[in-house]
Protein backbone atom coordinates (compact mmCIF):
# COMPACT_ATOMS: atom_id res chain seq x y z
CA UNK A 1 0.00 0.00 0.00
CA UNK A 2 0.88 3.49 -0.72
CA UNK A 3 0.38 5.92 2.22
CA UNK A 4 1.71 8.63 0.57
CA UNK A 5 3.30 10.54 -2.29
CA UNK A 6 5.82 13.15 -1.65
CA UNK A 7 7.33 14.99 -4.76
CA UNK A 8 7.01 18.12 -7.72
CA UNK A 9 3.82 18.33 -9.05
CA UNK A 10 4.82 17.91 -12.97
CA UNK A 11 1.09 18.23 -14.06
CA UNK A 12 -2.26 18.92 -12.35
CA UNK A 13 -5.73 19.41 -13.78
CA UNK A 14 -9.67 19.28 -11.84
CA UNK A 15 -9.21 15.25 -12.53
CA UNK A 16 -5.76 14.20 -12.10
CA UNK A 17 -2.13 15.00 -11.12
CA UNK A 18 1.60 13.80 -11.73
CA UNK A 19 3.76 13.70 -8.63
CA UNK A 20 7.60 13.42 -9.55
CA UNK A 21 9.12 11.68 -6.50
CA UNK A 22 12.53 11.38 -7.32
CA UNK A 23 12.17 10.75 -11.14
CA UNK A 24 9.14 8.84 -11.21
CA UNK A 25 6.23 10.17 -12.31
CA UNK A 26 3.30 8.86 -10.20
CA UNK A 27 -0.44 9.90 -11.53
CA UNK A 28 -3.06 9.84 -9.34
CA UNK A 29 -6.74 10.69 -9.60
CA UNK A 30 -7.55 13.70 -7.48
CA UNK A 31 -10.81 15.38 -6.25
CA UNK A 32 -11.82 18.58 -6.65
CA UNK A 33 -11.12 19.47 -3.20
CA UNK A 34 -7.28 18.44 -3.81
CA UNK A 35 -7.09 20.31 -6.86
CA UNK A 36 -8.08 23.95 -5.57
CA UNK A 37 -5.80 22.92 -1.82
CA UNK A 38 -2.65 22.10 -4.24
CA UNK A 39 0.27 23.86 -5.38
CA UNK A 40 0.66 25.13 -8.27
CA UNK A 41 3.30 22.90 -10.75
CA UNK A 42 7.05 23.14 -10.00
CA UNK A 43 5.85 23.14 -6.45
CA UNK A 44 6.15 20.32 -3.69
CA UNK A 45 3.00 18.41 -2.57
CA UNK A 46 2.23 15.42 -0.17
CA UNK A 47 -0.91 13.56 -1.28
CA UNK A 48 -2.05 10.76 0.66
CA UNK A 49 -2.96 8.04 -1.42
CA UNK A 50 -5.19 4.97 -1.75
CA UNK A 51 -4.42 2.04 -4.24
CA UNK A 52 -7.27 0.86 -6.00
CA UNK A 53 -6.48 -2.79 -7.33
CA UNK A 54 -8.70 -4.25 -9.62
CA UNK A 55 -8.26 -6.82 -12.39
CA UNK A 56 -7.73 -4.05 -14.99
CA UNK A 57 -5.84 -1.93 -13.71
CA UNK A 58 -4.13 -0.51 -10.76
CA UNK A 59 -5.26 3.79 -9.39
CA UNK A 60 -3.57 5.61 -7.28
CA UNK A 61 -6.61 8.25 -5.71
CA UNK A 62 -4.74 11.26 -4.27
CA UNK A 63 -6.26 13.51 -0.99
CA UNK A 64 -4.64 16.87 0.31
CA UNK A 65 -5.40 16.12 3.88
CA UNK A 66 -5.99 12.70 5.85
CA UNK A 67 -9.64 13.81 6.60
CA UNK A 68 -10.33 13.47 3.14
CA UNK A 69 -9.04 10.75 2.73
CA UNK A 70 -10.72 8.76 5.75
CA UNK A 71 -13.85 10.19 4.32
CA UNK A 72 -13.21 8.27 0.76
CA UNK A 73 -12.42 5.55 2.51
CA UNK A 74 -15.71 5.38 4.18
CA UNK A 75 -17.57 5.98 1.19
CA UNK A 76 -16.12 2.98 -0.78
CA UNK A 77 -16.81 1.09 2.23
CA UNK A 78 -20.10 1.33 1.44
CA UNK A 79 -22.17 -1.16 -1.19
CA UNK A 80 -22.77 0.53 -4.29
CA UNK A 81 -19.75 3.19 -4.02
CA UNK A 82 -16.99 2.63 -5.91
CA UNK A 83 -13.64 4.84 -6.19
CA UNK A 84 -14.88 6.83 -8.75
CA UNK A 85 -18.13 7.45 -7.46
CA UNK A 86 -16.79 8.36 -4.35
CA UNK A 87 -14.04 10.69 -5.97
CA UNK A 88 -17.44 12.29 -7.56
CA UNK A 89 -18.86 12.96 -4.11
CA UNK A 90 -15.81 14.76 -2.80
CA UNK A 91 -15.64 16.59 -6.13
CA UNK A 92 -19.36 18.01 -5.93
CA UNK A 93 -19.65 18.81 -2.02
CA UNK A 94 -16.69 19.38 0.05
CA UNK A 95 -15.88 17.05 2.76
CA UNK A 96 -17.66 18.54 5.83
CA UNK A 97 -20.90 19.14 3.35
CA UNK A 98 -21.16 15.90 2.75
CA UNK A 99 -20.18 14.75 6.35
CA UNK A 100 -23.13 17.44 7.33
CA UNK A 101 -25.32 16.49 5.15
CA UNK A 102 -25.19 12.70 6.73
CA UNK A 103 -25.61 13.96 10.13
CA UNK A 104 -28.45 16.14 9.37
CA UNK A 105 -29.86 12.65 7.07
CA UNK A 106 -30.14 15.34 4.03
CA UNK A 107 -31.38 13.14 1.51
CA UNK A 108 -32.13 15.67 -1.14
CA UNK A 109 -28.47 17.42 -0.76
CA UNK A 110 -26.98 13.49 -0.98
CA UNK A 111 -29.28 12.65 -4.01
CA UNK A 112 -28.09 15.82 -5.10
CA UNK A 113 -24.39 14.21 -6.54
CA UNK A 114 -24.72 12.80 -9.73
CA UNK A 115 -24.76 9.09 -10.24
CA UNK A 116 -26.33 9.10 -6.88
CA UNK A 117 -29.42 7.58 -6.75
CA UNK A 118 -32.10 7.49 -3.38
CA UNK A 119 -31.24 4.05 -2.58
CA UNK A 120 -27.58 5.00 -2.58
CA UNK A 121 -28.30 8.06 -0.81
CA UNK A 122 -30.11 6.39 1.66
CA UNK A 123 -27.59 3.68 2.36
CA UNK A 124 -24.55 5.93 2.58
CA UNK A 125 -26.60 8.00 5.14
CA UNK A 126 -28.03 4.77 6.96
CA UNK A 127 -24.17 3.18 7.50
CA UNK A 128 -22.23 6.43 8.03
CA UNK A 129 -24.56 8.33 10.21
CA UNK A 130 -23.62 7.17 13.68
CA UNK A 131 -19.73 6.28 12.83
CA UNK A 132 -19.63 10.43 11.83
CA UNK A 133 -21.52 12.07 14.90
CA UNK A 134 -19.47 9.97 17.22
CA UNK A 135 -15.98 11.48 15.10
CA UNK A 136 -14.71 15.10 15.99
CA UNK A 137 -14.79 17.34 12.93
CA UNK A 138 -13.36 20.70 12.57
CA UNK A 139 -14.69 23.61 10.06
CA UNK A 140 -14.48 24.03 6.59
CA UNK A 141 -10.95 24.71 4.90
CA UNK A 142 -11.21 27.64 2.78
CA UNK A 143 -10.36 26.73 -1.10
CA UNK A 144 -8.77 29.91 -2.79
CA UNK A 145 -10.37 30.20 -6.21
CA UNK A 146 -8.53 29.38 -9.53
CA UNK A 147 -8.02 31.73 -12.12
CA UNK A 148 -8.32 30.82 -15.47
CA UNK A 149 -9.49 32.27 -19.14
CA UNK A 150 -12.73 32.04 -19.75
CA UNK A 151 -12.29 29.90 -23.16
CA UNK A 152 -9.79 27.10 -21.19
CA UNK A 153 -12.30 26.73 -17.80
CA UNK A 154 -14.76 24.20 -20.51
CA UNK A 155 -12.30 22.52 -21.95
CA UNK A 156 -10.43 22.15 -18.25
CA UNK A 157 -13.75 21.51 -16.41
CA UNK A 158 -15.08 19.15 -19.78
CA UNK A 159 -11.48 16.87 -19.62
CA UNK A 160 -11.98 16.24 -15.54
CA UNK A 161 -15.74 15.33 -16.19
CA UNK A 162 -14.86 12.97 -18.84
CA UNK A 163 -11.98 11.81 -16.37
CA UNK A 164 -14.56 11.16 -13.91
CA UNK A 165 -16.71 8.73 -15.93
CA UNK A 166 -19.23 11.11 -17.66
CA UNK A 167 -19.99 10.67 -21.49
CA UNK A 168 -18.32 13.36 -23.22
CA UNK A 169 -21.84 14.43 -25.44
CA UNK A 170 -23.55 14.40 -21.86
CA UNK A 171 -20.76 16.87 -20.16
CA UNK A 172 -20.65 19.21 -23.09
CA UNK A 173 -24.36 19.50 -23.44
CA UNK A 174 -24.57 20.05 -19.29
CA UNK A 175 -21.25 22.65 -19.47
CA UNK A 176 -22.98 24.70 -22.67
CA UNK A 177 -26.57 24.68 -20.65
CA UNK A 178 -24.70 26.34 -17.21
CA UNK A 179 -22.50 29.15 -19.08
CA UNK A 180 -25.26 30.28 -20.65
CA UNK A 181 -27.41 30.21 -17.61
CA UNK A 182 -24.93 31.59 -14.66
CA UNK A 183 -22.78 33.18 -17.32
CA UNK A 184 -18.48 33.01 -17.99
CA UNK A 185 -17.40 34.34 -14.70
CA UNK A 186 -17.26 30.79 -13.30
CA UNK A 187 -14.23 28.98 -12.26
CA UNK A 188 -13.04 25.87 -13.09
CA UNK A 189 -13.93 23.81 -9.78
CA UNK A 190 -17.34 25.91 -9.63
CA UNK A 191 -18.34 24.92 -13.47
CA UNK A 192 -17.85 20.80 -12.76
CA UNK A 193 -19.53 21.46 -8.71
CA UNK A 194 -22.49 22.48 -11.42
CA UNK A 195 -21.88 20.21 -14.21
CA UNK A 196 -21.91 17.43 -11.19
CA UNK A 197 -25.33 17.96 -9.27
């Protein structure tokens, strides 16, 4: 197991990132959440990492802080939640939203993340609810906002969608319908947050 990865970031987008540790180039799947808490590249970054080992192929999912990462770990514990779907979550609501949103048995705000459905909803509030009041958890760490040109925040917010399982016809169509509804002052993480629920 991989606890951690501890290098340059060579490349980072809303989806993914390349860690140089020492000359080897480690990609790992991030969430949104990781992406607007990381460095910019050139810069050092620790991720802590989770190895997801399946017959086809072998991901390394990447979390700025251990909190995050305990919280994906929870999710996939969960029937019905896989890695990606769980990388979705943390991607649409940050980590004490969703955590609140358990506690409080929020069904709608849940339901809310697509690819969830109410059965998922409800499970993922059924098994988590009493293992998350019974943690301490602190406030919400402020994400600074990216800034981008307006013509690169689609194609940068289209590329991690695709990354994170959605058709490519299906996250253009749901990109074009929020510019022209909220307009091209979005950001990056706020555009896929949209693109998402």
């Amino acid at each position: 197991m991989i606890a951690y990865v501890n290098g340059k970031v060579s490349y980072k987008d809303p989806a993914h990132t390349i860690i140089d540790v020492n000359g080897i180039g480690y990609e790992v799947r991030i969430s949104l959440q990781t992406y607007t808490s990381m460095p910019d590249q050139g810069e050092q970054s620790k991720l802590f990492t989770y190895l997801s080992i399946r017959e086809d192929a072998h991901v390394l999912y990447g979390f700025w802080t251990a909190d995050e990462k305990k919280l994906f770990l929870d999710l996939v514990g969960i029937s019905g939640i896989g890695p990606s779907t769980a990388l979705v979550m943390l991607s649409s609501l940050s980590s004490n939203e969703i955590r609140q949103g358990i506690v409080d048995e929020d069904l709608r705000l849940i339901q809310s993340i697509k690819g969830i459905g109410s059965k998922t909803a409800q499970r993922v509030i059924l098994e988590l609810k009493d293992k998350i009041r019974k943690e301490e958890w602190g406030g919400t760490a402020e994400q600074r906002p990216v800034a981008s040109r307006s013509n690169t925040v689609k194609d940068e917010a289209l590329a991690a969608l695709i990354t994170l399982g959605i058709p490519k016809a299906t996250a253009e169509k749901s990109l074009d319908t929020i510019l022209k509804r909220e307009g091209e002052g979005l950001s990056v993480e706020q555009l896929i947050k949209l693109a998402l629920r």
